[in-house]
Protein backbone atom coordinates (compact mmCIF):
# COMPACT_ATOMS: atom_id res chain seq x y z
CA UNK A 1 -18.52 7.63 27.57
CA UNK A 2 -16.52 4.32 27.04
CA UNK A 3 -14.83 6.17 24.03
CA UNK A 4 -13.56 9.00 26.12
CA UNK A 5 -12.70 6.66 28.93
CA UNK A 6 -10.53 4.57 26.73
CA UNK A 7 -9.08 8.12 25.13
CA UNK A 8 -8.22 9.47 28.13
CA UNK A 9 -5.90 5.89 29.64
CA UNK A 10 -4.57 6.04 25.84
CA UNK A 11 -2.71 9.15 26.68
CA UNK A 12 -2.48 8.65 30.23
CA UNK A 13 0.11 5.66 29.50
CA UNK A 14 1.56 7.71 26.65
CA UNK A 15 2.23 10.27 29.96
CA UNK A 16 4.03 7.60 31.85
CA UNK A 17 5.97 5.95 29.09
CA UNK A 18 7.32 9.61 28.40
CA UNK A 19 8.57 10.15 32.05
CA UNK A 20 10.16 6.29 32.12
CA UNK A 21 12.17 7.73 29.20
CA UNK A 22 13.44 10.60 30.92
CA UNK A 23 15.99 11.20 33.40
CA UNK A 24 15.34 14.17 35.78
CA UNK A 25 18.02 16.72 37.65
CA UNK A 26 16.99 18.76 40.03
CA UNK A 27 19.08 21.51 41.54
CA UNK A 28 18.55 24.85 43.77
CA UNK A 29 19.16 27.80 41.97
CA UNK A 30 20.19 31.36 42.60
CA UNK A 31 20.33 34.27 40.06
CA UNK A 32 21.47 37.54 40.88
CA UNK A 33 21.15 40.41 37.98
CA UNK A 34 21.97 44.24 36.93
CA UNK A 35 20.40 45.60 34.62
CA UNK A 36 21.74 49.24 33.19
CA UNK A 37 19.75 51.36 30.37
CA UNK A 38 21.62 54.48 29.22
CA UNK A 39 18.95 56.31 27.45
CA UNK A 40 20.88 58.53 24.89
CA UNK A 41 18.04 60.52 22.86
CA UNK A 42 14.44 59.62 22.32
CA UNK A 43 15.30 56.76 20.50
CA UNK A 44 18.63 55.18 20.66
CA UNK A 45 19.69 53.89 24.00
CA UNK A 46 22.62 51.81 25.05
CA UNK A 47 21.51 48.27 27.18
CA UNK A 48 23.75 46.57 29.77
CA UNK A 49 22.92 43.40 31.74
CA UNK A 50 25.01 40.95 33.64
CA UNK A 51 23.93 37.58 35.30
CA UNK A 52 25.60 36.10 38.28
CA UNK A 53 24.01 32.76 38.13
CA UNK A 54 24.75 30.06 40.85
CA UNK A 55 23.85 26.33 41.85
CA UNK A 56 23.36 25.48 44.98
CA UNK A 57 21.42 29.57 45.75
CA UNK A 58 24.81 30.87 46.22
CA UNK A 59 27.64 28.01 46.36
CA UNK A 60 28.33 27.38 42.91
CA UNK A 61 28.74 28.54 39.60
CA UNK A 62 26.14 27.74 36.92
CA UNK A 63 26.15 30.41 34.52
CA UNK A 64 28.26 34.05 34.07
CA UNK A 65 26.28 35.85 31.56
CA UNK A 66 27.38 39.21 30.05
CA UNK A 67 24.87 41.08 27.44
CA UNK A 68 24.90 44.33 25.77
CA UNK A 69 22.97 45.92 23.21
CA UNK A 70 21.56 49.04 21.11
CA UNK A 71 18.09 49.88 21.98
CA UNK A 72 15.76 51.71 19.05
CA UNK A 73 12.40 52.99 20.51
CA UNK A 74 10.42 52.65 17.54
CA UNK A 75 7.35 54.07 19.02
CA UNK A 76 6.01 54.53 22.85
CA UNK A 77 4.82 50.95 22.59
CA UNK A 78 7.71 48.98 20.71
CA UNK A 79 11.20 48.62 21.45
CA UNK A 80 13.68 47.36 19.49
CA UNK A 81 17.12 45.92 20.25
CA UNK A 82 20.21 44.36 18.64
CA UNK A 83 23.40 43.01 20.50
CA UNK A 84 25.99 40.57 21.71
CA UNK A 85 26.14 37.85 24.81
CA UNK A 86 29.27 36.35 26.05
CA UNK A 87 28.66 32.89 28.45
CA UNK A 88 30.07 30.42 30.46
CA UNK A 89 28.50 28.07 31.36
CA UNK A 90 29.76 25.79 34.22
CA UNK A 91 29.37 22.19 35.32
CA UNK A 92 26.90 21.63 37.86
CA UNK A 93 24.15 18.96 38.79
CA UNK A 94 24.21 15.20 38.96
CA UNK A 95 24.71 15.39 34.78
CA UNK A 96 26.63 18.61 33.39
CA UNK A 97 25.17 19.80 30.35
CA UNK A 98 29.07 19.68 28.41
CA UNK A 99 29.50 15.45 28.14
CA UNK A 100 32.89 15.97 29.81
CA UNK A 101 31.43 17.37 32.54
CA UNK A 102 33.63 20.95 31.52
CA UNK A 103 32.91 24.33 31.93
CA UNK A 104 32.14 25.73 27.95
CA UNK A 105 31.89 28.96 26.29
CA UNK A 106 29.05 30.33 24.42
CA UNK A 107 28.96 33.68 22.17
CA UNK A 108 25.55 34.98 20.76
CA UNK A 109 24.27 37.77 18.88
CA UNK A 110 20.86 38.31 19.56
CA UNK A 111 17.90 40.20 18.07
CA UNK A 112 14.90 41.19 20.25
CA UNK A 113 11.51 42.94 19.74
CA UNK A 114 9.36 44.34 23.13
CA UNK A 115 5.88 45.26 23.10
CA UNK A 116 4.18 47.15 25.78
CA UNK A 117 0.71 47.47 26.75
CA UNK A 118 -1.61 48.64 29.39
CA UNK A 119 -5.24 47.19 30.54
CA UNK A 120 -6.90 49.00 33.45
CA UNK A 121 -3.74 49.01 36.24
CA UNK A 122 -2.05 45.98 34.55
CA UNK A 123 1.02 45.97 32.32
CA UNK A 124 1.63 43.32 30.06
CA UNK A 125 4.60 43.00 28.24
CA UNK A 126 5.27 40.64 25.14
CA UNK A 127 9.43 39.62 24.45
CA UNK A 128 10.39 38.35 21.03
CA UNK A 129 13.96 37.19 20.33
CA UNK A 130 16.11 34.88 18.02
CA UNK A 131 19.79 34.03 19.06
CA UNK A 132 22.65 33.07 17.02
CA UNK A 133 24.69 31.25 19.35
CA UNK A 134 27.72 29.81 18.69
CA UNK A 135 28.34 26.55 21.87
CA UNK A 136 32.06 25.93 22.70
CA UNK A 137 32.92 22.03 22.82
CA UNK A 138 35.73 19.78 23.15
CA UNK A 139 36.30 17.15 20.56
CA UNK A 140 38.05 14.79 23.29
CA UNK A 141 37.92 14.74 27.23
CA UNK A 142 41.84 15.52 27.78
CA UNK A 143 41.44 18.84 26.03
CA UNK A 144 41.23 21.84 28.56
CA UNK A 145 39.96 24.44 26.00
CA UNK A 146 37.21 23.97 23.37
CA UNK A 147 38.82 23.40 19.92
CA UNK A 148 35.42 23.92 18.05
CA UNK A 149 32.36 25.98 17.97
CA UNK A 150 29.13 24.34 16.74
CA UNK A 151 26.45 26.87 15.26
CA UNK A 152 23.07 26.84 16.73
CA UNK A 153 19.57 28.70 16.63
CA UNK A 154 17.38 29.70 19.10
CA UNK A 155 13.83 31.43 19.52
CA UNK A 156 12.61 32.95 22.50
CA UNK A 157 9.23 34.31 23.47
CA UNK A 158 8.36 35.93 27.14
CA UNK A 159 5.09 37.10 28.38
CA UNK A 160 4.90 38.90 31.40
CA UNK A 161 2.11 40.70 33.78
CA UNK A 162 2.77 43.14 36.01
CA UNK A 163 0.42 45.26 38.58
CA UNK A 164 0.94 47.52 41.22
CA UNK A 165 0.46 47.12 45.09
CA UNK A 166 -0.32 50.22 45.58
CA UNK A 167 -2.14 53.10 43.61
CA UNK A 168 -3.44 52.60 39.58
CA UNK A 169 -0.14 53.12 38.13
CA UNK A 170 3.84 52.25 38.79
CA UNK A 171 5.64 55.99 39.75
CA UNK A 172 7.70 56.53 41.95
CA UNK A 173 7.68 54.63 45.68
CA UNK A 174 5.56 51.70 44.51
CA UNK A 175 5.76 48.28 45.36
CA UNK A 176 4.26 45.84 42.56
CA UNK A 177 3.93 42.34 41.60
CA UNK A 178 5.33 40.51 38.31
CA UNK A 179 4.44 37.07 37.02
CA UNK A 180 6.36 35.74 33.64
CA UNK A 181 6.84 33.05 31.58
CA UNK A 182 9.44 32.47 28.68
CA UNK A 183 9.90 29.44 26.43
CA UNK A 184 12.84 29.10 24.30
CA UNK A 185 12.78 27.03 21.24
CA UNK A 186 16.16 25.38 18.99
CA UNK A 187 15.51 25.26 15.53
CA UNK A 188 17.93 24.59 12.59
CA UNK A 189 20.27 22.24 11.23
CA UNK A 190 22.04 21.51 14.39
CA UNK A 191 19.03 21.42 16.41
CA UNK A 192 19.42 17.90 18.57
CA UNK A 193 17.52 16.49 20.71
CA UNK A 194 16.28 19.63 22.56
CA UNK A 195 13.95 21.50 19.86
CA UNK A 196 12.37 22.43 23.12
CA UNK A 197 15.46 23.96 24.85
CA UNK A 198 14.21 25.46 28.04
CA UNK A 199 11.11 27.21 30.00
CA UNK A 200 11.22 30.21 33.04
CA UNK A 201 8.60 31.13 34.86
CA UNK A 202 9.27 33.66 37.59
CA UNK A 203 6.96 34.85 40.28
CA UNK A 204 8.18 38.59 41.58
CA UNK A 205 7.72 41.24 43.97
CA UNK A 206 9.44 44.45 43.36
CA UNK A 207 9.69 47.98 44.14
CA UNK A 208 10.04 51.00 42.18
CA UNK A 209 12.26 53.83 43.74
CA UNK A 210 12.42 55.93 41.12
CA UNK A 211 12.35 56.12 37.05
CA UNK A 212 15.98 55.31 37.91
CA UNK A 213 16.07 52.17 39.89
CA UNK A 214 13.70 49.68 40.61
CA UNK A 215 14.72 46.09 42.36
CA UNK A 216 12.73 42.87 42.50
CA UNK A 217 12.64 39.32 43.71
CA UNK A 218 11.39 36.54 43.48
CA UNK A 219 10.59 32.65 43.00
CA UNK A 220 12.49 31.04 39.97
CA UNK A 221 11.64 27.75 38.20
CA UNK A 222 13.83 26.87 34.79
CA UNK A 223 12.94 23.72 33.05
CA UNK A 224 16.08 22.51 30.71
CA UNK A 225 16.45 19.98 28.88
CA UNK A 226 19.79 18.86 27.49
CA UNK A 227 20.63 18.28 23.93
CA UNK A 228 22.07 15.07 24.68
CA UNK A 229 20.82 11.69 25.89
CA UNK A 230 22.17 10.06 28.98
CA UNK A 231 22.11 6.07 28.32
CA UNK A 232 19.92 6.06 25.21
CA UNK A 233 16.96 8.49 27.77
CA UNK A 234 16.33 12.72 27.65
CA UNK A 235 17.77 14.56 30.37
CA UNK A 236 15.86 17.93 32.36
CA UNK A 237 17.15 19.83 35.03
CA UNK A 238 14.71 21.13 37.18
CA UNK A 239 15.80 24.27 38.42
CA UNK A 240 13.86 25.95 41.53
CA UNK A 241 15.77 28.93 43.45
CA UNK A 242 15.83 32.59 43.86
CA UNK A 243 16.10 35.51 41.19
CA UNK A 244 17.11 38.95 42.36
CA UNK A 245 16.99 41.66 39.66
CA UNK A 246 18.31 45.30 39.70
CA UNK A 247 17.65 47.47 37.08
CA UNK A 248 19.11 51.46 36.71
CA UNK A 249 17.41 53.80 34.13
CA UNK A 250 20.12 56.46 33.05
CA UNK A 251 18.92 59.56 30.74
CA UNK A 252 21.72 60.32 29.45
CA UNK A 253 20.02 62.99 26.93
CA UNK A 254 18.56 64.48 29.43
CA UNK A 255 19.55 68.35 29.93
């Protein structure tokens, strides 16, 4: 007992010496998204998504995200999808990610795998995905434009449940509920000091119309952390707002 007592304030203090070293920013989020499938044949499909992303719910940018891809259905269960993001990324909170407190551009290409399953009335959904992102940044503060372009990984993994309010399956008119989480991991030679980059979890109610729109909302908390140090100590925002998601299902193949 006296060995689990002493084990147990051991990593208790190791607890609170980590949060004296870190510096945390909180801020009041609000993301608003469309989301656009244009189904072409039974297994090619085109994907479209943008993200209005603001601080302060609706004041302030954060983030304007634009993503697009080519979906493969590889069977009913797997989909797979490869494309291209385009971000800019905004100062905001009491310490801006950029270290001139400047708005920055980001570029990706992306590669994600979906998996799709079904137990009883729940859905569960599995979201693999590495990024090749390539960060704007500004080599002095009296620049106004980013003169380089530093090269960065990124791994990504969502799981998310999903179960409907109302009958044993989601069809048409049928309110549901969604709970997700997604961690995102930096790896590589540029990696610095956030090999943990971020985590979402998002707590949703939504409704399905049709098989060609569906909206949702919801609660919102992002954990970030930055990949700098403020005064020699680890910087995390966190983020706690709003997410609104819409999300159109075109068949395009469809005669």
């Amino acid at each position: 007992m006296k060995t689990l007592i002493i084990i147990f304030a051991f990593f208790s203090f190791l607890g609170v010496c980590a949060q004296n070293t870190r510096i945390t920013d909180n801020n009041s989020i609000g993301w608003y998204t469309f989301n656009g499938t244009f189904k072409l044949n039974q297994k090619f499909g085109i994907h479209s998504e943008y993200q209005w992303r603001r601080d302060k719910l609706t004041t302030n940018w954060q983030q304007s995200l634009l993503r697009l891809g080519i979906n493969y259905q590889l069977n009913p269960k797997i989909q797979l999808r490869l494309g291209y993001a385009w971000i800019e990324t905004f100062p905001y909170g009491d310490i801006p990610i950029n270290v001139f407190g400047k708005d920055f551009t980001e570029h990706r290409s992306f590669q994600m795998a979906a998996i799709t399953d079904k137990i009883s009335i729940v859905e569960l959904s599995h979201r693999f995905m590495l990024e090749q992102r390539w960060v704007g940044r500004y080599t002095n503060t009296s620049l106004n434009t980013e003169d380089d372009y530093l090269y960065m990984n990124r791994f990504r993994y969502m799981f998310r449940v999903q179960v409907p309010l109302r009958g044993k399956a989601m069809s048409d008119k049928t309110p549901y509920f969604a709970i997700y989480d997604e961690i995102f991991i930096g790896f590589g030679k540029n990696v610095n000091e956030n090999v943990f980059d971020q985590n979402r979890l998002g707590l949703i109610f939504g409704y399905r119309f049709n098989k060609a729109l569906r909206i949702e909302a919801g609660y919102l908390n992002q954990i970030l952390q930055l990949g700098r140090e403020e005064k020699g100590r680890n910087v995390f925002q966190n983020n706690n707002g709003i997410i609104v998601n819409t999300a159109f299902n075109f068949d395009l193949g469809k005669k």
